[in-house]
Protein backbone atom coordinates (compact mmCIF):
# COMPACT_ATOMS: atom_id res chain seq x y z
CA UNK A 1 -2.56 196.57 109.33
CA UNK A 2 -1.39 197.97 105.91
CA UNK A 3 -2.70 195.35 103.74
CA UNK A 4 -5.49 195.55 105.54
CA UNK A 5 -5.79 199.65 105.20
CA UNK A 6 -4.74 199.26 101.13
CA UNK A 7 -7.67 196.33 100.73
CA UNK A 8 -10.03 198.92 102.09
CA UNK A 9 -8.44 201.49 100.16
CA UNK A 10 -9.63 199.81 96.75
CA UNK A 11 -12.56 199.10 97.69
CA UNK A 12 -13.84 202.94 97.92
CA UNK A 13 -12.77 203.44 94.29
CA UNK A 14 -15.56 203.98 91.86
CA UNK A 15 -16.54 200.87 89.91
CA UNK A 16 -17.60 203.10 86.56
CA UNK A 17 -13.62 204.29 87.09
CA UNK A 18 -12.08 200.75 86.69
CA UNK A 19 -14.48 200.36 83.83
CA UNK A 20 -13.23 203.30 81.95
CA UNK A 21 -9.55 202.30 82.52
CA UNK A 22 -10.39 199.07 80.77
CA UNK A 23 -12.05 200.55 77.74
CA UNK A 24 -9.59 202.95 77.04
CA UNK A 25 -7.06 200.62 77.49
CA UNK A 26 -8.91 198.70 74.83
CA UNK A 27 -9.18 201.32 72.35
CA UNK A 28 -5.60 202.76 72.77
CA UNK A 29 -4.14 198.95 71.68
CA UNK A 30 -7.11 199.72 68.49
CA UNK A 31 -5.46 202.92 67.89
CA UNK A 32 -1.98 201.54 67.48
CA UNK A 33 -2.41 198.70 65.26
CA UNK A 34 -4.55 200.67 63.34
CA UNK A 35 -1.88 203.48 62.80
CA UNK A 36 0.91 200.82 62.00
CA UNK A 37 -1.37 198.67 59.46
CA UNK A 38 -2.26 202.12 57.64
CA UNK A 39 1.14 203.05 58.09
CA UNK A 40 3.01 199.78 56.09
CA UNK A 41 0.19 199.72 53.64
CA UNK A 42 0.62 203.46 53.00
CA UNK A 43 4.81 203.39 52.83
CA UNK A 44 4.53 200.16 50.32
CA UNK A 45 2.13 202.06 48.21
CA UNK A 46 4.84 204.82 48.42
CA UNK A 47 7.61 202.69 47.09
CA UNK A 48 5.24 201.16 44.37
CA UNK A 49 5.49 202.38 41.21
CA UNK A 50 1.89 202.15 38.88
CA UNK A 51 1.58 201.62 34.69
CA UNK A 52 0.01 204.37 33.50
CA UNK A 53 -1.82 204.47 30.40
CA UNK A 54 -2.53 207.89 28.02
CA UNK A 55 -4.37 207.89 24.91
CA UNK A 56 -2.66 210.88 22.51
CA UNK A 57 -2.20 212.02 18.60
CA UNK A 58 0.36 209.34 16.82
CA UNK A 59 2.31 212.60 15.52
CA UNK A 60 5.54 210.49 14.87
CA UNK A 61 7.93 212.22 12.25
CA UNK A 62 8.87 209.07 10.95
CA UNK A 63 8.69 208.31 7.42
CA UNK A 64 9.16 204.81 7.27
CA UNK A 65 7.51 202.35 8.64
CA UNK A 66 9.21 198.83 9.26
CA UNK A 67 7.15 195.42 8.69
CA UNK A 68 9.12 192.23 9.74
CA UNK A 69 7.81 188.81 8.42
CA UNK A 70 9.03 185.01 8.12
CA UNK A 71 6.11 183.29 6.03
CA UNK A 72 6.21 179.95 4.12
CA UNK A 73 4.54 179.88 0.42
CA UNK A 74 3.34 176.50 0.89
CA UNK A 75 2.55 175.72 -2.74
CA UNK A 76 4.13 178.30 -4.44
CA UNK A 77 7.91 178.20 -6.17
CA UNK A 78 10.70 180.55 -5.45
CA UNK A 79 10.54 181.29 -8.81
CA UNK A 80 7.79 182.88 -9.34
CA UNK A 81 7.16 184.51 -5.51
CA UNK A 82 7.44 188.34 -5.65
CA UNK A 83 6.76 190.95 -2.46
CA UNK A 84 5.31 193.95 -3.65
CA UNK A 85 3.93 196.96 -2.04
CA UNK A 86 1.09 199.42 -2.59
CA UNK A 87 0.45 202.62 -0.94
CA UNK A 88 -1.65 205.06 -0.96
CA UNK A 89 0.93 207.47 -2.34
CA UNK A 90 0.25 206.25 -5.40
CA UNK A 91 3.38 204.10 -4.95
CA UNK A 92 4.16 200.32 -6.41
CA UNK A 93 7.17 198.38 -6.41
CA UNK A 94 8.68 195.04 -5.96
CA UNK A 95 10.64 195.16 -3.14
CA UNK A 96 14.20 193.19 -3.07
CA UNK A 97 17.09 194.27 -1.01
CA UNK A 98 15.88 192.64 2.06
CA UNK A 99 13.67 189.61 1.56
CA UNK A 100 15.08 186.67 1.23
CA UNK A 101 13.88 183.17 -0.22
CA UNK A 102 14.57 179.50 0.50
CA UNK A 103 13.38 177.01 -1.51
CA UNK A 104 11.31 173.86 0.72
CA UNK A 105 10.80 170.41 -1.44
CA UNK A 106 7.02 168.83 -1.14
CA UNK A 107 7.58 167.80 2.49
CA UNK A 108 8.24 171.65 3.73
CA UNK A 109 12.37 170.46 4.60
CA UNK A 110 14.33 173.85 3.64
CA UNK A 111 16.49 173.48 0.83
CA UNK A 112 19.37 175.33 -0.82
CA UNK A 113 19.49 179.58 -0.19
CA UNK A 114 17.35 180.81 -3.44
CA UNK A 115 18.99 184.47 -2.43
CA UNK A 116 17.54 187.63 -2.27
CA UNK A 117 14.14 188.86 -3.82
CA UNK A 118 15.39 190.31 -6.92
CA UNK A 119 13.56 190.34 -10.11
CA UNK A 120 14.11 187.46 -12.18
CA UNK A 121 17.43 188.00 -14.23
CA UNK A 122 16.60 189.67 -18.03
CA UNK A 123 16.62 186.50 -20.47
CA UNK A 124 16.46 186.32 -23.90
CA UNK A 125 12.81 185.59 -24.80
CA UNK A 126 13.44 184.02 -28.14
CA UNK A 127 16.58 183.70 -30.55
CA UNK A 128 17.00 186.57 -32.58
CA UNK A 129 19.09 184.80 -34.73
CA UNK A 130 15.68 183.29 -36.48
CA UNK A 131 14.06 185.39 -38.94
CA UNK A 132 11.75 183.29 -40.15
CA UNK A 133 8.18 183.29 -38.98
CA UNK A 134 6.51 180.14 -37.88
CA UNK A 135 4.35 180.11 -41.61
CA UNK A 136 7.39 180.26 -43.04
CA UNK A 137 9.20 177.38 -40.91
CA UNK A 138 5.84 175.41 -41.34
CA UNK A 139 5.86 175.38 -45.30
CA UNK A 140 7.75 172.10 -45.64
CA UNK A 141 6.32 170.84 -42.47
CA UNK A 142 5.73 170.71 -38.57
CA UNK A 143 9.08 169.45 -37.08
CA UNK A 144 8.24 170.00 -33.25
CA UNK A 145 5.25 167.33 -33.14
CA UNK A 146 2.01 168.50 -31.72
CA UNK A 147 1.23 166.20 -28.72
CA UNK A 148 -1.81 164.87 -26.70
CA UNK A 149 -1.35 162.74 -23.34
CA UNK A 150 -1.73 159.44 -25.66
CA UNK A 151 0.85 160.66 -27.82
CA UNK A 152 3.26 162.18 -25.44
CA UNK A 153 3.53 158.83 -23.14
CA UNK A 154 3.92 156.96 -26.21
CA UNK A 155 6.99 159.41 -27.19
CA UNK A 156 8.52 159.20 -23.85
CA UNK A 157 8.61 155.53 -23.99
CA UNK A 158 10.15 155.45 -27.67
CA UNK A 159 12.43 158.12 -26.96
CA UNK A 160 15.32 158.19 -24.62
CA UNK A 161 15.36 162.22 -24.74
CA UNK A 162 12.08 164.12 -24.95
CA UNK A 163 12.12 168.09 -25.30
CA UNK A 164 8.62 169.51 -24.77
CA UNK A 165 7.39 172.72 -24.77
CA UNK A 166 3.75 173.53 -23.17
CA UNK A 167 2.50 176.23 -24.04
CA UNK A 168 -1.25 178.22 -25.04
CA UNK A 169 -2.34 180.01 -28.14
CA UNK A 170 -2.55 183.27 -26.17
CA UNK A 171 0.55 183.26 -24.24
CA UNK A 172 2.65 186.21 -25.98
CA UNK A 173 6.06 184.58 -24.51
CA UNK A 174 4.72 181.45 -26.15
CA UNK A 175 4.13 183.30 -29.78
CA UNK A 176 7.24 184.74 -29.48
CA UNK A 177 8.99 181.08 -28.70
CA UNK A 178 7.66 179.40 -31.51
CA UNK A 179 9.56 180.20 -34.32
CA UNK A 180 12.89 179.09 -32.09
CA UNK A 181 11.02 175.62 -31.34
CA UNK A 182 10.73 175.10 -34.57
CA UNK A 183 14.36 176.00 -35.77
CA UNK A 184 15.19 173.72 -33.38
CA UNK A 185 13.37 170.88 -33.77
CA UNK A 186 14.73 171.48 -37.61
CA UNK A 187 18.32 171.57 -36.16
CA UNK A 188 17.50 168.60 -34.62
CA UNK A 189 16.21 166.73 -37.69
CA UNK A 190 19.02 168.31 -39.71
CA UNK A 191 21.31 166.18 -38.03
CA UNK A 192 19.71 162.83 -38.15
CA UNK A 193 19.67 163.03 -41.94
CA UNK A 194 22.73 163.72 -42.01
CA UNK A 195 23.89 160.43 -39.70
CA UNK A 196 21.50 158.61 -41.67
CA UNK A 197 22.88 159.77 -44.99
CA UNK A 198 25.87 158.24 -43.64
CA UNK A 199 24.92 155.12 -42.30
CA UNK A 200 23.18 154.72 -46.01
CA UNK A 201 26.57 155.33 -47.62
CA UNK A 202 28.50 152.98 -45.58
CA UNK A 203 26.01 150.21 -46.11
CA UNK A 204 25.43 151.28 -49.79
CA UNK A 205 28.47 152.88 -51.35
CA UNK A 206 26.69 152.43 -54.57
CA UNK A 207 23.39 154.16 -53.90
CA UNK A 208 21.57 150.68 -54.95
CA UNK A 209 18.94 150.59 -52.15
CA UNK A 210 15.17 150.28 -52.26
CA UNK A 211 14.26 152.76 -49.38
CA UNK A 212 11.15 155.27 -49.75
CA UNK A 213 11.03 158.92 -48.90
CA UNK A 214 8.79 157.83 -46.23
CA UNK A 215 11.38 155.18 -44.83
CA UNK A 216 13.88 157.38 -44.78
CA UNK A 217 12.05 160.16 -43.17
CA UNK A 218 10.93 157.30 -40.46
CA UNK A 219 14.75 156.18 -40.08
CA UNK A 220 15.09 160.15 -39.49
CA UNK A 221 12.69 160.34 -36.74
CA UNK A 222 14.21 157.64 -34.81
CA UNK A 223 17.92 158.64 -35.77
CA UNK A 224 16.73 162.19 -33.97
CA UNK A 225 18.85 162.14 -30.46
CA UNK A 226 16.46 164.49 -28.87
CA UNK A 227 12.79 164.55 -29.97
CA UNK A 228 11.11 168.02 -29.72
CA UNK A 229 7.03 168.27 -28.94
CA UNK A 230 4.79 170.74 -27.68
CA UNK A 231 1.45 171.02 -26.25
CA UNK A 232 -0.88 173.11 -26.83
CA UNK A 233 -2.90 173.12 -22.78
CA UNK A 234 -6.11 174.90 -24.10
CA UNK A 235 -6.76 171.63 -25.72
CA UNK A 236 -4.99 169.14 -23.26
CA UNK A 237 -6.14 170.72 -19.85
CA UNK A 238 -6.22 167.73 -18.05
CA UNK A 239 -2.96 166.74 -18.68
CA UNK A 240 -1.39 169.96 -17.88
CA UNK A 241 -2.98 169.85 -14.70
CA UNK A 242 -1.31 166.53 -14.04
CA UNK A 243 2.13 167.18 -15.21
CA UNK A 244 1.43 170.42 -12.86
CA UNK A 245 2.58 173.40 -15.67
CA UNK A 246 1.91 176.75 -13.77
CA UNK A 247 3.33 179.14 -16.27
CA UNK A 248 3.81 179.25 -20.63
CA UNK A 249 5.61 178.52 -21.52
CA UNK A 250 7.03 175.53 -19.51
CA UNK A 251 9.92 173.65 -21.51
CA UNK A 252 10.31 170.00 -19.65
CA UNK A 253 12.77 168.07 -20.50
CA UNK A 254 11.94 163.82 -20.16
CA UNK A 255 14.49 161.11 -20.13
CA UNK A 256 14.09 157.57 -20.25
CA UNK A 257 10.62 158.60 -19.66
CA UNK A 258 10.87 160.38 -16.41
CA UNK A 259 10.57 163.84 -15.42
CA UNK A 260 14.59 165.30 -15.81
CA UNK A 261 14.23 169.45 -15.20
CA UNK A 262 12.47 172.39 -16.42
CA UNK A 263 14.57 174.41 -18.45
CA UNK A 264 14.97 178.29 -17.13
CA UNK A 265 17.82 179.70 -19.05
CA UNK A 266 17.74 181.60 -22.49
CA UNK A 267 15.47 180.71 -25.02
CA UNK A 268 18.14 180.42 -27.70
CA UNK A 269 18.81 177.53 -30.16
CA UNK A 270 22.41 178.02 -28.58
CA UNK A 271 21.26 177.71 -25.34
CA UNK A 272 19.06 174.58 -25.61
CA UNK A 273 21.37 172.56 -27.40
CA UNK A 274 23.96 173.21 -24.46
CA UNK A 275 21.09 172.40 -22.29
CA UNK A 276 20.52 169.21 -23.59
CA UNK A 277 24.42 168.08 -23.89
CA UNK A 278 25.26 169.03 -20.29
CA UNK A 279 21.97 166.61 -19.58
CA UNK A 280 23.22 163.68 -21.73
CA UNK A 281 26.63 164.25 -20.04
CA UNK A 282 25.03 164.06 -16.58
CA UNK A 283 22.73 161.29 -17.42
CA UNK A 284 26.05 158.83 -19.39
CA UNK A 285 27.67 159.25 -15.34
CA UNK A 286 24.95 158.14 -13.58
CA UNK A 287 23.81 154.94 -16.12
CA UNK A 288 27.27 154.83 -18.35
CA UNK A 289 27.63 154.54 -21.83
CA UNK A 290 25.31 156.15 -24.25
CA UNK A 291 25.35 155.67 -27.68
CA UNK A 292 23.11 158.71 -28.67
CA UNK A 293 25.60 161.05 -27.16
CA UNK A 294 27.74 161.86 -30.27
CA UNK A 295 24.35 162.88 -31.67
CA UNK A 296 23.43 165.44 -29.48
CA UNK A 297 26.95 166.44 -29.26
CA UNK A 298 26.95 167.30 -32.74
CA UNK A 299 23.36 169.26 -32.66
CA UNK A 300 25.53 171.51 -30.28
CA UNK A 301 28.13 172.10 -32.48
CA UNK A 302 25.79 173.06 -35.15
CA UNK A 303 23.90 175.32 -32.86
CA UNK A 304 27.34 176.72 -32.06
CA UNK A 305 28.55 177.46 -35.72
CA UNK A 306 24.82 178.62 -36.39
CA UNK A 307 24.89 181.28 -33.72
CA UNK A 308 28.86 182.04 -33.45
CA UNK A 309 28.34 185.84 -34.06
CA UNK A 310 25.99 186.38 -30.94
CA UNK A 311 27.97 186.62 -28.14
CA UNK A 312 25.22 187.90 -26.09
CA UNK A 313 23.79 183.80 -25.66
CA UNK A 314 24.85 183.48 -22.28
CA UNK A 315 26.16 179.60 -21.88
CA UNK A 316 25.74 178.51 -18.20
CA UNK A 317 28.61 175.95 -16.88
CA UNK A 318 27.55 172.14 -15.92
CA UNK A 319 27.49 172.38 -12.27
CA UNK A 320 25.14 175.38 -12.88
CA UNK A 321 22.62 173.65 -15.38
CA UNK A 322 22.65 170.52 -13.07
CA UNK A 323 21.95 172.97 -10.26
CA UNK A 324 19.55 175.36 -11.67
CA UNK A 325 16.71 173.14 -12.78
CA UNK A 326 15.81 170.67 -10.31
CA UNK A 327 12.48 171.25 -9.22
CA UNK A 328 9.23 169.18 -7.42
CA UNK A 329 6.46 168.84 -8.23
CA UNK A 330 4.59 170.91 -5.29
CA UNK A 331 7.98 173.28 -4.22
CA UNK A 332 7.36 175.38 -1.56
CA UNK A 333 9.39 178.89 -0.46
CA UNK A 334 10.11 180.54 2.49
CA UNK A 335 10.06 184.00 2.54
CA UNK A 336 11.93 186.03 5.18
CA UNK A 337 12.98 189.47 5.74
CA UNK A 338 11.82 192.89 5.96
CA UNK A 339 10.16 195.93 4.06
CA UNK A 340 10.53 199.85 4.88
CA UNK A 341 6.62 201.08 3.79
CA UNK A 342 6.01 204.79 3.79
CA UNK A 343 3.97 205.64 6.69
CA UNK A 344 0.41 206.13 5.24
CA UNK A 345 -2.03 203.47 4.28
CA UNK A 346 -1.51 200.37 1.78
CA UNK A 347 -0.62 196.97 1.38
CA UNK A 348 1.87 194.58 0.64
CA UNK A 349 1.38 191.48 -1.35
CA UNK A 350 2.86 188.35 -2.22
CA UNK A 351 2.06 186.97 -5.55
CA UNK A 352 3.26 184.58 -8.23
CA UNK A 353 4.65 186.55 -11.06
CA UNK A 354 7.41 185.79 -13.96
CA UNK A 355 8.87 187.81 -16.60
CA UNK A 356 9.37 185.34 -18.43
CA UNK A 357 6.19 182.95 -18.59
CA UNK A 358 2.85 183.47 -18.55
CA UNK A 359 1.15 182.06 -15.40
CA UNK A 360 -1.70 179.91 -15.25
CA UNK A 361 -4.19 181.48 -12.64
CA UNK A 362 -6.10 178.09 -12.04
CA UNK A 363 -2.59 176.59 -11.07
CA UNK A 364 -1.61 179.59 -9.17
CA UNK A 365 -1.76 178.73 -5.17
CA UNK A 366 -0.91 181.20 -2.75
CA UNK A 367 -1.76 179.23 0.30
CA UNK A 368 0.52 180.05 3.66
CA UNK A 369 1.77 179.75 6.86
CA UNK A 370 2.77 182.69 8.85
CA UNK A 371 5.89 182.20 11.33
CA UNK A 372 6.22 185.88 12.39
CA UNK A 373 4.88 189.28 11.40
CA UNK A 374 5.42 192.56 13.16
CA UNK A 375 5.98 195.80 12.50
CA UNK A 376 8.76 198.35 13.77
CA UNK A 377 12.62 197.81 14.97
CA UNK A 378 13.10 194.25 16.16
CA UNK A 379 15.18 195.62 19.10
CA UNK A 380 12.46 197.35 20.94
CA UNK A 381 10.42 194.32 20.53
CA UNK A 382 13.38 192.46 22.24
CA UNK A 383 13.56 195.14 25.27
CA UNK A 384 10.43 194.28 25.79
CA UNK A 385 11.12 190.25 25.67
CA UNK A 386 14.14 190.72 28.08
CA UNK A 387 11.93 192.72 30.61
CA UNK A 388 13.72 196.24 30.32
CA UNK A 389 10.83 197.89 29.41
CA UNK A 390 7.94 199.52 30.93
CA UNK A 391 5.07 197.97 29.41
CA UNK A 392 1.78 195.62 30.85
CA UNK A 393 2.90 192.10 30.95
CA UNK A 394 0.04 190.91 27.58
CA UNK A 395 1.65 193.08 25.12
CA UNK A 396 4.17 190.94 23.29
CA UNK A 397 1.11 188.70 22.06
CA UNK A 398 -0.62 192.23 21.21
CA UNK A 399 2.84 192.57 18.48
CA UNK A 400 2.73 189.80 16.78
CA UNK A 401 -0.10 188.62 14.25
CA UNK A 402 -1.55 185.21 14.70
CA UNK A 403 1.74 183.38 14.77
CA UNK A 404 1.76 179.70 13.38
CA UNK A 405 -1.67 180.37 11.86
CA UNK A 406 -1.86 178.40 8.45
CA UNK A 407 -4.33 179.69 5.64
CA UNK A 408 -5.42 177.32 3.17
CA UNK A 409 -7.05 177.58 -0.12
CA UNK A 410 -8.74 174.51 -1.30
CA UNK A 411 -10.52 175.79 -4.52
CA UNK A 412 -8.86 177.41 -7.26
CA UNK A 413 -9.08 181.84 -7.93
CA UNK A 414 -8.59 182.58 -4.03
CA UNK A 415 -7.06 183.62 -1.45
CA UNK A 416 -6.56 184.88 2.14
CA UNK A 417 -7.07 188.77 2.82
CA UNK A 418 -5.80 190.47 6.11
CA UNK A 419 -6.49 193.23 7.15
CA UNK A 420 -4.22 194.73 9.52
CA UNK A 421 -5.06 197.84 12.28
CA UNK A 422 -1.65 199.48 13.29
CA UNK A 423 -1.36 201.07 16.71
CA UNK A 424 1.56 203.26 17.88
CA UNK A 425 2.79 202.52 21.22
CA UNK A 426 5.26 204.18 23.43
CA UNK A 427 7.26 203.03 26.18
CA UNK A 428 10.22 203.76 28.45
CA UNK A 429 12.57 201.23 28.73
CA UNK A 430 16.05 200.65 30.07
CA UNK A 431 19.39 200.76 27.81
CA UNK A 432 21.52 197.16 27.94
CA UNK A 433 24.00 199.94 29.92
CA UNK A 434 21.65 199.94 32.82
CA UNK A 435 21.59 203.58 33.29
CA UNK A 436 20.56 205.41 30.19
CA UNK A 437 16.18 205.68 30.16
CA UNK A 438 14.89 206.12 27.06
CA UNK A 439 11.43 206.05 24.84
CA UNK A 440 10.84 203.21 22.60
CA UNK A 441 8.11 202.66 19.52
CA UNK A 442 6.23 199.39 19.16
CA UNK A 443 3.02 198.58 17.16
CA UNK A 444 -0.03 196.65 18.22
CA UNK A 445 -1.81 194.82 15.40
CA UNK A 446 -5.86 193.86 15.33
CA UNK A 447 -5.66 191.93 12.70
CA UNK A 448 -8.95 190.26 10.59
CA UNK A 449 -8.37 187.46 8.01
CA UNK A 450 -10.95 186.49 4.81
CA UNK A 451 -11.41 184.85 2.02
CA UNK A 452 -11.30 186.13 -1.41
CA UNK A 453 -12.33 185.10 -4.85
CA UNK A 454 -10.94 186.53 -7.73
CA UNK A 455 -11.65 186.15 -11.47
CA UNK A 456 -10.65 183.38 -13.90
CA UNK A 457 -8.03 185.95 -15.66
CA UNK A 458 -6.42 187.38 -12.39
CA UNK A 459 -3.60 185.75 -10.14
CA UNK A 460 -4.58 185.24 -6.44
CA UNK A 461 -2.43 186.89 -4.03
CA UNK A 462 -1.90 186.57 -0.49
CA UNK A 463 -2.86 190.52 0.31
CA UNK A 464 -2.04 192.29 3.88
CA UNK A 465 -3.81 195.71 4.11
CA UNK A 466 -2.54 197.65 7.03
CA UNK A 467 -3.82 201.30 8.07
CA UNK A 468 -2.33 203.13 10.86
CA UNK A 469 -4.62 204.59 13.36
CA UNK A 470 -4.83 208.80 14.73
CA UNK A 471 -4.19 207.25 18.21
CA UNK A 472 -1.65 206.17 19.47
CA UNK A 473 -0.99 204.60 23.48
CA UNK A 474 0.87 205.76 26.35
CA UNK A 475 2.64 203.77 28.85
CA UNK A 476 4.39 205.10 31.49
CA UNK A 477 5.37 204.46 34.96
CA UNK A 478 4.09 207.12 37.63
CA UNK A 479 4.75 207.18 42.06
CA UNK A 480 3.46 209.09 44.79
CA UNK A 481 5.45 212.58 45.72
CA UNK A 482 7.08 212.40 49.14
CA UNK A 483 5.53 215.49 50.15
CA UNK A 484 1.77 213.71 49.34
CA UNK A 485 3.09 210.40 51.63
CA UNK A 486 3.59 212.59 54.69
CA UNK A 487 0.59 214.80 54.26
CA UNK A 488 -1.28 211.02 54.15
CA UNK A 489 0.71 209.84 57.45
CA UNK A 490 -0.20 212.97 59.40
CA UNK A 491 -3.70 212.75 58.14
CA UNK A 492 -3.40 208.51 59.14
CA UNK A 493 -2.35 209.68 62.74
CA UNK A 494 -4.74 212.48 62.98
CA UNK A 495 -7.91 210.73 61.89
CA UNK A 496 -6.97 207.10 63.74
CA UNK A 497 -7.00 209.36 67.29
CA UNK A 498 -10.22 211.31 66.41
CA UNK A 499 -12.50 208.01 65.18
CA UNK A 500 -10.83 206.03 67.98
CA UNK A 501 -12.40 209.12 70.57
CA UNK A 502 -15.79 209.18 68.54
CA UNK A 503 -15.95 205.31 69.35
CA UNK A 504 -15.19 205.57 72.86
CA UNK A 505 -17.20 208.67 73.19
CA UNK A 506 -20.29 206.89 72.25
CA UNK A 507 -19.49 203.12 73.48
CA UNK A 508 -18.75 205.43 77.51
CA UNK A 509 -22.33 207.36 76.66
CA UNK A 510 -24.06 204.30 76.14
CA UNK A 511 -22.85 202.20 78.96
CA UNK A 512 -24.07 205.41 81.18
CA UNK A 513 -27.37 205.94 79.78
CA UNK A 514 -27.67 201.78 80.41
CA UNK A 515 -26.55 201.92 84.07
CA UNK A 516 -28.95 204.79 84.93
CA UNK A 517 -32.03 202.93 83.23
């Protein structure tokens, strides 16, 4: 009777009643997972933190700017690679205490530490020692023989030592060089008459010979233990070229026909004659015995009594001669280091340049690779690498110019231009104590690169141009205020009940209006 009673029971309750029950049901279960979706994606927002980004005036206080390079001269000698900087100050100097140079043979393998970037030591440009001017060393004669590339392979094939000097009419270190040549090439010639004036005694105690003047001045020439030449390369372009002279005056020194050094030390008699005796000595070790050794030996004991009362000629020791001037034909240098620039506008340059030569502009080649160039303290840069800074996740490559990028120049009178556009950056970034937050300074680069020609007189050099800009970037990290994540809960809770009741609302009104039509 009860289950009969409760069966009848449900079956006078309103069928538009059971409806509703469902519905709501429906839209209560909506409600919830609607309020706990909004409600994770609203607390993970909260515990986000966002990069901002703010565009202000670069009013640093710093007077210095910092530029931090690695670059390879790829055809250009240590010795004659200077930095030097421009700016708009009005400012130019050749900068040294923190650039180093290594010196890289024809096949780019480093070689021996060239040391820092100082200015070439002072050396003396000619011997003082001579008074005489070259018309007056030229009245009974031209001892240093005027060469051409006939007559200088002929020479290094008859000679065993072959001193040559190329040089150009216009070269002042070359004018100033000449009279010294000369007195040595006299020196030289000096002392082969005298061996031959004894060999002609032993032989002929009497004096009854038949030799000429010119004999005798032939069995001078080829008594001679060193002969001494020069070239003049306005005439003999082409084979200046070849032998690869890049500055005047170059003084090469040939033995047994080959290529032996470049001499780089004073240009004194005294000097030269030391020169050549520390290369006989060398050469007698490697191939033994040689008989022209006394000879040369004794040209640098005359040069030695000659110039006994100038104790400024600076005599280098043998290790240091054998040391100092080896060379290739195509040396390359690696330049490293870095440069403190006054914070306004200018460049920095490298360029071939000597104190003591001359350089050939048409042999000049500043062609390079650059490793790594950046600008500002190298330890922000590393926060940055190590992830303990603040910064978007593309700005290390926005640091560093076009690294490993190689600029070429095939024809002569040219070279690469860039032009460099410095932005400031700021960032917050974590001390290696883990606790301290502090405010770094790095500097984006938009960097352009061109060509340039320059004139037959003037010596390319690799140029970078760099100009800071007014504005400088922003980066810092920014979250949401507790207060604002509860205001947006309540207002999650709030407006999931009220569009939840506008949806059953109006899905309950049009069910109605359906049932009554």
């Amino acid at each position: 009777m009860v289950l009969v009673k409760t069966l009848d029971m449900y079956r006078k309750v309103p069928t538009d009643l059971l409806e509703g029950t469902k519905k709501g049901s429906f839209f209560s279960v909506c409600a919830v997972v609607s309020m706990a979706t909004l409600f994770f994606m609203e607390t993970r927002a909260f515990f986000k933190t966002n990069l901002q980004t703010d565009l202000l005036i670069d009013d640093s206080t710093e007077k210095k700017l910092r530029v931090n390079f690695n670059i390879t001269m790829l055809d250009l000698s240590c010795d004659y690679t200077v930095v030097d900087v421009v700016s708009f100050l009005g400012t130019q100097q050749n900068i040294t205490a923190h650039v180093n140079k290594w010196s890289l043979d024809e096949d780019g393998v480093k070689q021996r530490f060239q040391g820092r970037n100082r200015k070439q030591s002072d050396i003396l440009f000619h011997d003082e020692t001579v008074t005489q001017t070259i018309e007056e060393l030229h009245r009974d004669g031209e001892q240093a023989e005027a060469l051409d590339a006939n007559s200088l392979e002929v020479l290094k094939k008859e000679n065993k030592y072959l001193f040559v000097d190329y040089n150009a009419p216009w070269c002042s270190h070359c004018i100033k060089l000449g009279p010294t040549w000369e007195t040595l090439a006299e020196l030289m010639g000096e002392v082969a008459s005298e061996s031959v004036d004894e060999i002609i005694a032993n032989h002929y105690p009497d004096g009854d010979h038949e030799f000429s003047e010119e004999d005798y001045h032939e069995a001078v020439k080829l008594q001679q233990a060193v002969k001494i030449g020069k070239v003049d390369c306005t005439k003999n372009d082409n084979l200046c070229k070849e032998q690869h002279i890049y500055g005047y005056p170059t003084l090469r020194l040939y033995v047994n026909g080959k290529f032996h050094s470049d001499f780089k030390g004073d240009r004194t008699v005294m000097a030269f004659t030391h020169y050549l005796e520390i290369a006989e000595k060398e050469d007698t070790k490697i191939n033994g015995n040689d008989p022209d050794g006394k000879y040369v030996a004794q040209v640098n004991e005359r040069a030695l009594s000659r110039g006994s009362e100038h104790h400024h000629d600076r005599l280098p020791s043998e290790q240091e001669v054998i040391r100092q001037w080896k060379g290739e034909d195509h040396p390359g240098c690696q330049i490293s280091g870095f440069l403190l620039l006054d914070r306004v506008p200018g460049n920095f340059h490298i360029l071939a340049r000597s104190d003591s030569k001359d350089l050939v502009p048409s042999m000049t080649n500043v062609s390079h690779e650059v490793h790594e160039l950046y600008f500002g303290d190298p330890s922000m840069k590393r926060f940055i690498e190590r992830g303990k800074a603040r910064t978007p996740n593309d700005l290390l490559d926005k640091l560093q110019f076009t690294k490993g990028n190689t600029y070429l120049t095939r024809k002569e009178h040219s070279a690469y231009h860039h032009h460099l556009k410095i932005v400031s950056t700021n960032f917050d970034y974590t001390h290696y104590s883990g606790q301290a937050k502090r405010t770094g300074v790095v500097y984006q680069l938009l960097a352009q690169s061109q060509l340039t020609h320059y004139g037959r007189d003037q010596i390319p050099e690799a140029k970078f141009i760099y100009d800071l800009s007014p504005v400088a970037i922003r980066y810092r990290r920014t979250s949401r205020k507790w207060y604002d994540y509860l205001t947006s809960i309540m207002a999650i809770i709030g407006g999931t009940f009220t569009v939840v009741g506008m949806l059953e609302s109006s899905v309950h009104y049009a069910a109605k209006n359906k049932k009554r039509r």
